[in-house]
Protein backbone atom coordinates (compact mmCIF):
# COMPACT_ATOMS: atom_id res chain seq x y z
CA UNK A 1 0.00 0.00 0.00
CA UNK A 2 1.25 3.40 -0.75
CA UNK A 3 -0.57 5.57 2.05
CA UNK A 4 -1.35 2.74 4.98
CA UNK A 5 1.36 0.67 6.18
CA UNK A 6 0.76 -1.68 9.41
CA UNK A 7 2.28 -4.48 11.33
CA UNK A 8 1.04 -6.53 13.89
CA UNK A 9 2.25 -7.61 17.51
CA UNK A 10 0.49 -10.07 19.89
CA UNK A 11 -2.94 -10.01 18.11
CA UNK A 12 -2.58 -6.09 17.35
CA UNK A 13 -2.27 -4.38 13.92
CA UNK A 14 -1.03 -1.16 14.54
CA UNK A 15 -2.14 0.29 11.08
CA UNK A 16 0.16 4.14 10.11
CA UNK A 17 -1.30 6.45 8.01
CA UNK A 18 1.66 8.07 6.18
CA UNK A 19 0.68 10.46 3.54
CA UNK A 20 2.63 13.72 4.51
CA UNK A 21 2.49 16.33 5.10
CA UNK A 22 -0.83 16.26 6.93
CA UNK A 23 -2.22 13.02 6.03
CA UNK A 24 -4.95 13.95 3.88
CA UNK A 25 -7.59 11.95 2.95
CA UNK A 26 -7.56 11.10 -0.01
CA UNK A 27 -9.62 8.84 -2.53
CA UNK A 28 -6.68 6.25 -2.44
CA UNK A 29 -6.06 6.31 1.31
CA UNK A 30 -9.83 5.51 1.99
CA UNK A 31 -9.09 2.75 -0.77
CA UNK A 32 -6.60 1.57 1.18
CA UNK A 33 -8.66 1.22 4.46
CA UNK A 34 -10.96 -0.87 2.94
CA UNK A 35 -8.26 -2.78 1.73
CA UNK A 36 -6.94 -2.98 5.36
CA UNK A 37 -10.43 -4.36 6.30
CA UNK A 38 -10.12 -6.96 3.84
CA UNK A 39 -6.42 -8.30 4.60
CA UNK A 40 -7.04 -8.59 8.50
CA UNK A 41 -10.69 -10.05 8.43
CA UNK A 42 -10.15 -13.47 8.37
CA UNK A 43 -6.77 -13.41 9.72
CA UNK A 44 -6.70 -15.06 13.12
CA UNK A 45 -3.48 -13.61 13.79
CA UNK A 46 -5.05 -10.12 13.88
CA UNK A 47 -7.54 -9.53 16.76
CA UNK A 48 -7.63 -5.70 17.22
CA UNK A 49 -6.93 -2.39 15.02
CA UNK A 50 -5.06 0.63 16.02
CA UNK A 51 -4.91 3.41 13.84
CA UNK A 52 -2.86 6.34 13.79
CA UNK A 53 -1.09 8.79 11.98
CA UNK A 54 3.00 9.12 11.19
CA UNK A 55 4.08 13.06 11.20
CA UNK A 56 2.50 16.02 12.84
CA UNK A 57 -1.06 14.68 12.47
CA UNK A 58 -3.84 11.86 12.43
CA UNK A 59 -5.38 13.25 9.59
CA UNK A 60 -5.70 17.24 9.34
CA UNK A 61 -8.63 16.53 6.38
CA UNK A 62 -9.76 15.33 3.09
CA UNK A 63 -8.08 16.12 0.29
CA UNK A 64 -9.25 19.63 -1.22
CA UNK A 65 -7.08 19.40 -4.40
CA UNK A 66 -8.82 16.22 -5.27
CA UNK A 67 -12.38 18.18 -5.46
CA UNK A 68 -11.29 20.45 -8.35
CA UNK A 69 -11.04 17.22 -10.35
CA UNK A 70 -14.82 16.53 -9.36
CA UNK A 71 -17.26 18.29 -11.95
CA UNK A 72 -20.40 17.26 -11.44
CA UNK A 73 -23.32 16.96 -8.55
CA UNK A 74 -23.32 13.28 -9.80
CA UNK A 75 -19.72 12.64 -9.28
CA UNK A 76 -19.47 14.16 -5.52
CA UNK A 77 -22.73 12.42 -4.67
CA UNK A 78 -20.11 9.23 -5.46
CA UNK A 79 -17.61 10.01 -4.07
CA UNK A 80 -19.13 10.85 -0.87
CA UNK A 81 -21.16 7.76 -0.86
CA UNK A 82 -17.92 5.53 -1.53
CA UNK A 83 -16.39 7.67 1.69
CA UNK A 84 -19.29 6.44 3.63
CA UNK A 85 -19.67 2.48 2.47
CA UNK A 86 -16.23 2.21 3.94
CA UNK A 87 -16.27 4.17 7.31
CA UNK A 88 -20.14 2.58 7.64
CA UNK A 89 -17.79 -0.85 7.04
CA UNK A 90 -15.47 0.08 9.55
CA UNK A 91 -18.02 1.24 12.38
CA UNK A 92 -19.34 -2.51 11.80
CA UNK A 93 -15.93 -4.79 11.37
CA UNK A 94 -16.19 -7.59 13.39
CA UNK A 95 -12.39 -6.74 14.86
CA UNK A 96 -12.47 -3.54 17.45
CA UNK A 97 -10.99 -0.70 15.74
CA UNK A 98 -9.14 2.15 17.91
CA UNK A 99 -7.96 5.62 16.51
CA UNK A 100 -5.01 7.06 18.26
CA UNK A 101 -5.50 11.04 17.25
CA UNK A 102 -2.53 13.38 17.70
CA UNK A 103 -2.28 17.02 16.16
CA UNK A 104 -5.69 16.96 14.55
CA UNK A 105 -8.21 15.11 13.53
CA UNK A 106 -10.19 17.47 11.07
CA UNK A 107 -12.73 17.16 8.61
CA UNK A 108 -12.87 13.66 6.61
CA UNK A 109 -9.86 13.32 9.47
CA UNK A 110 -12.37 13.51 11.97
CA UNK A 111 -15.33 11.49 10.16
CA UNK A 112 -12.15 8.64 9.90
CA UNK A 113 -11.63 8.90 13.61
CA UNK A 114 -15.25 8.87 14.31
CA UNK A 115 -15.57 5.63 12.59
CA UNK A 116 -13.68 3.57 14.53
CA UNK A 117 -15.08 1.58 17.96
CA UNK A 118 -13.41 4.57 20.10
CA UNK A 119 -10.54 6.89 20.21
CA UNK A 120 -7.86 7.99 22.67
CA UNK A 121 -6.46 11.51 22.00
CA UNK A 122 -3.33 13.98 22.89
CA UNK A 123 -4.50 16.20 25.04
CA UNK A 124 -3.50 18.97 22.93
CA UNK A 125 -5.22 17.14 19.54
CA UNK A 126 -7.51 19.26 17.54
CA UNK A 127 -10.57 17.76 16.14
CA UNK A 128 -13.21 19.37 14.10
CA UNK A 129 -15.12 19.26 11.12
CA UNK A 130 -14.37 22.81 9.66
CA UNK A 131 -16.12 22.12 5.95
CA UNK A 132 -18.20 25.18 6.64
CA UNK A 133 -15.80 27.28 6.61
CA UNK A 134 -14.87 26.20 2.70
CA UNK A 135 -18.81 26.37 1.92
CA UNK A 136 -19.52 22.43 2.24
CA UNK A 137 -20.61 20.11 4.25
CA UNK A 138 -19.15 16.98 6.07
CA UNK A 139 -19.48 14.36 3.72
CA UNK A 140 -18.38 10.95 5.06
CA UNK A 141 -20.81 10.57 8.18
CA UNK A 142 -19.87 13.35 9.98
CA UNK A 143 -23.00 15.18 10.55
CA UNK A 144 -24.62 11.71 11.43
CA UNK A 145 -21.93 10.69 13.85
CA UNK A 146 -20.99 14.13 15.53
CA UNK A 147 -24.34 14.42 17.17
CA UNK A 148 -24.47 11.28 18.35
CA UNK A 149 -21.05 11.63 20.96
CA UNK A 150 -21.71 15.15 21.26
CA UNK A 151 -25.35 16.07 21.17
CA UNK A 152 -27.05 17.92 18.42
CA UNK A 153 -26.48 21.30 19.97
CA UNK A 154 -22.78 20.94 20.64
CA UNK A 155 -22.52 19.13 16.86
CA UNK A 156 -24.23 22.34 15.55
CA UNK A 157 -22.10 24.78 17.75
CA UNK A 158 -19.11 22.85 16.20
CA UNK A 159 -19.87 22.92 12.55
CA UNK A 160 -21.08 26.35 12.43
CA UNK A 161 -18.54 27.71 13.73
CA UNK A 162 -15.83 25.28 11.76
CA UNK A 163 -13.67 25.67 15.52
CA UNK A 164 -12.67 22.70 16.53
CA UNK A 165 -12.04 21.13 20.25
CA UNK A 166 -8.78 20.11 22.12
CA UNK A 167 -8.24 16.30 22.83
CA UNK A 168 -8.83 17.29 26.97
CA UNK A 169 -12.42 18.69 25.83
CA UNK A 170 -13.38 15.98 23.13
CA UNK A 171 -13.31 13.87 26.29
CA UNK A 172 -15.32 15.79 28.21
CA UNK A 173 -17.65 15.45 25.33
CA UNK A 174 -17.66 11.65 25.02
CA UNK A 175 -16.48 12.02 21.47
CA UNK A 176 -12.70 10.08 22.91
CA UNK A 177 -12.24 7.95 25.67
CA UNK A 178 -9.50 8.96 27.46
CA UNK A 179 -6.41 12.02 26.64
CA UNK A 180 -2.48 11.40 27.38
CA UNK A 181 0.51 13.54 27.06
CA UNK A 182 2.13 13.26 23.15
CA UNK A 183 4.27 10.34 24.05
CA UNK A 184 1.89 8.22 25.95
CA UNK A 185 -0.39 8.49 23.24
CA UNK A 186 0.66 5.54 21.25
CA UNK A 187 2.13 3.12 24.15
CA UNK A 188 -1.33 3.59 25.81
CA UNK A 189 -3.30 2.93 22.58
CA UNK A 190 -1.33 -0.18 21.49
CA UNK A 191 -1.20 -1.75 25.24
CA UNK A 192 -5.30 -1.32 25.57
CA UNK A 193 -5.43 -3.07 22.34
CA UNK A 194 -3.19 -5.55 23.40
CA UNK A 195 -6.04 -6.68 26.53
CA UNK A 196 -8.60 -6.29 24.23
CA UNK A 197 -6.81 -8.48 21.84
CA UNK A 198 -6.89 -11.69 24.71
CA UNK A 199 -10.48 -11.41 24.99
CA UNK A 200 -12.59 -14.36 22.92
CA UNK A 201 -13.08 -12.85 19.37
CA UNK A 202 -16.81 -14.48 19.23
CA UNK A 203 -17.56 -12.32 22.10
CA UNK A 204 -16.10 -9.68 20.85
CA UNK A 205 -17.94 -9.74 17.67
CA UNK A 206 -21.25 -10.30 19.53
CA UNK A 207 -20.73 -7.10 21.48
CA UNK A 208 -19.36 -5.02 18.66
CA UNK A 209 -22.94 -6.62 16.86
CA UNK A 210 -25.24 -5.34 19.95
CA UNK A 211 -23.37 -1.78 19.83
CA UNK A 212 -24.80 -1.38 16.66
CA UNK A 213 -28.59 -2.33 17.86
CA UNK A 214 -27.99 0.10 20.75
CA UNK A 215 -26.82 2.98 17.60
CA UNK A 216 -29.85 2.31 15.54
CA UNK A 217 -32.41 0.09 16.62
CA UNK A 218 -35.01 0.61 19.79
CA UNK A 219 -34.09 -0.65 23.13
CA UNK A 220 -36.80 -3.39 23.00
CA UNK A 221 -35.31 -4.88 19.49
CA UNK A 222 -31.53 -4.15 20.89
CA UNK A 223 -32.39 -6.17 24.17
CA UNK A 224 -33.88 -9.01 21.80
CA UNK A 225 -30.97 -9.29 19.42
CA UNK A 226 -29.05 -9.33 22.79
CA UNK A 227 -30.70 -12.71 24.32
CA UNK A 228 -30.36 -13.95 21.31
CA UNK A 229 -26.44 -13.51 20.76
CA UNK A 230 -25.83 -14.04 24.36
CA UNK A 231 -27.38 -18.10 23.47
CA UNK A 232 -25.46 -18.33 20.74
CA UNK A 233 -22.17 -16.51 22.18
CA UNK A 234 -22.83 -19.17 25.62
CA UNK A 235 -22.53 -22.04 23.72
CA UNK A 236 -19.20 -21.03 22.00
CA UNK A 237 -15.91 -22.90 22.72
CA UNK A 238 -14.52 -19.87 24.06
CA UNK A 239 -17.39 -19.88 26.58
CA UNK A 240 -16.85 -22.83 27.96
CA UNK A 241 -13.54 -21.75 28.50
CA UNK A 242 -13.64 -18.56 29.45
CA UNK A 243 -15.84 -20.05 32.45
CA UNK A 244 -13.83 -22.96 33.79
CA UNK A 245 -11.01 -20.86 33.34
CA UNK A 246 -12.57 -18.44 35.86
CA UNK A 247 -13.40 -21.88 38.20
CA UNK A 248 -9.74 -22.61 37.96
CA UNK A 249 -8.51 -19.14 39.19
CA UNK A 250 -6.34 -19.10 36.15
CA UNK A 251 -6.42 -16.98 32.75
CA UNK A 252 -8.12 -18.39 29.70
CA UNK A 253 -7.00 -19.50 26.50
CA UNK A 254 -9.53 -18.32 23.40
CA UNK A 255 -9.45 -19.64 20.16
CA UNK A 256 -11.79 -17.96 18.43
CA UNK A 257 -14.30 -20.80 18.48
């Protein structure tokens, strides 16, 4: 891949976005995500995601030059609808996904970010989605997902304005999960996806399943789907594992079964 390199350690592929200088998001680099997706799905060596950025930034936006080659309604309708089949793909992967943001998450940045399971930030990190400010509009699921961490009133309050928030408030905000100092950032990232990464992958998938019920379903047909997968998930391998395991006093040994 030209734009997403990764490598994986103890069930973790730590997945780089390197497309200086700011990481801009670009028709290929969403390509390449999907590609990602693809590659680590069915690879029981790969449990967990983490996603960052090399350089300055996560992502500081989508790729502006990229528009003047678009000259049609027709075409951005596309091309935004392409951006979203993959993020919408990512929100749902059966592997937990984390995003790692330093410098600034902005824009399709942001809508990236906002895609994944959750996010840990710099404290300093800027994230945003400042399209207003060019005379557009999120494109990629941002003004779906924004109010949905933040609230429709601080969502508005962010997009109208086109200012974005520091890592320490996005927290606050329940749009990330926890903020650390620049070089924590990564270590702290990668070693939460490292005890995610020992828990039983059916499980896993189960949960990441009901979050999406909880997102966009009722609570009465989330609760359903829920006794359902919790039958199925019960009569796993990894189940019966997981609980004589916990009999035993020792740690448990998942396969994935």
């Amino acid at each position: 891949m030209e734009f997403l390199r990764w490598t994986v350690e103890d069930g973790v592929a730590i997945a780089t976005i390197q497309r200086p200088p700011a990481n801009a998001l670009s028709r290929g680099l969403i390509l390449e995500v999907n590609e990602l997706l693809t590659a680590v799905e069915h690879d029981d060596s790969v449990r967990v995601i983490v996603l960052h950025g090399e350089g300055r930034f996560f992502s500081a936006g989508a790729d502006i030059k990229e528009f003047t080659d678009v000259t049609s309604g027709a075409e951005f309708v596309k091309l935004s609808a392409n951006g979203q089949d993959v993020f919408e793909r990512l929100e749902k992967f059966s592997k937990p996904v984390i995003a790692g943001i330093h410098g600034a998450a902005l824009g399709g940045g942001l809508e990236l970010a906002m895609s994944c399971h959750f996010r840990y930030v710099t404290e300093n990190a800027k994230l945003g989605l400042p399209e207003l400010q060019l005379g557009l509009i999120p494109g990629f699921g941002g003004t779906q997902r924004l109010p949905r961490y933040v609230g429709v009133a601080k969502a508005a309050e962010m997009m109208f304005t086109s200012d974005p928030i520091s890592g320490t408030e996005a927290v606050k905000w329940g749009l990330a999960n926890a903020a650390f100092s620049d070089e924590e950032l990564l270590p702290q990232t990668i070693a939460t996806a490292k005890r995610i990464a020992k828990k039983s992958s059916v499980a896993l998938k189960a949960a990441i399943d009901m979050l999406q019920y909880a997102k966009h379903t009722s609570f009465y047909e989330g609760i359903e789907a829920e006794a359902k997968a919790f039958g199925t998930v019960f009569m796993s391998e990894d189940a019966k594992e997981g609980i004589q395991a916990f009999i035993e006093k020792r740690e448990p040994t998942f396969t994935g079964k």
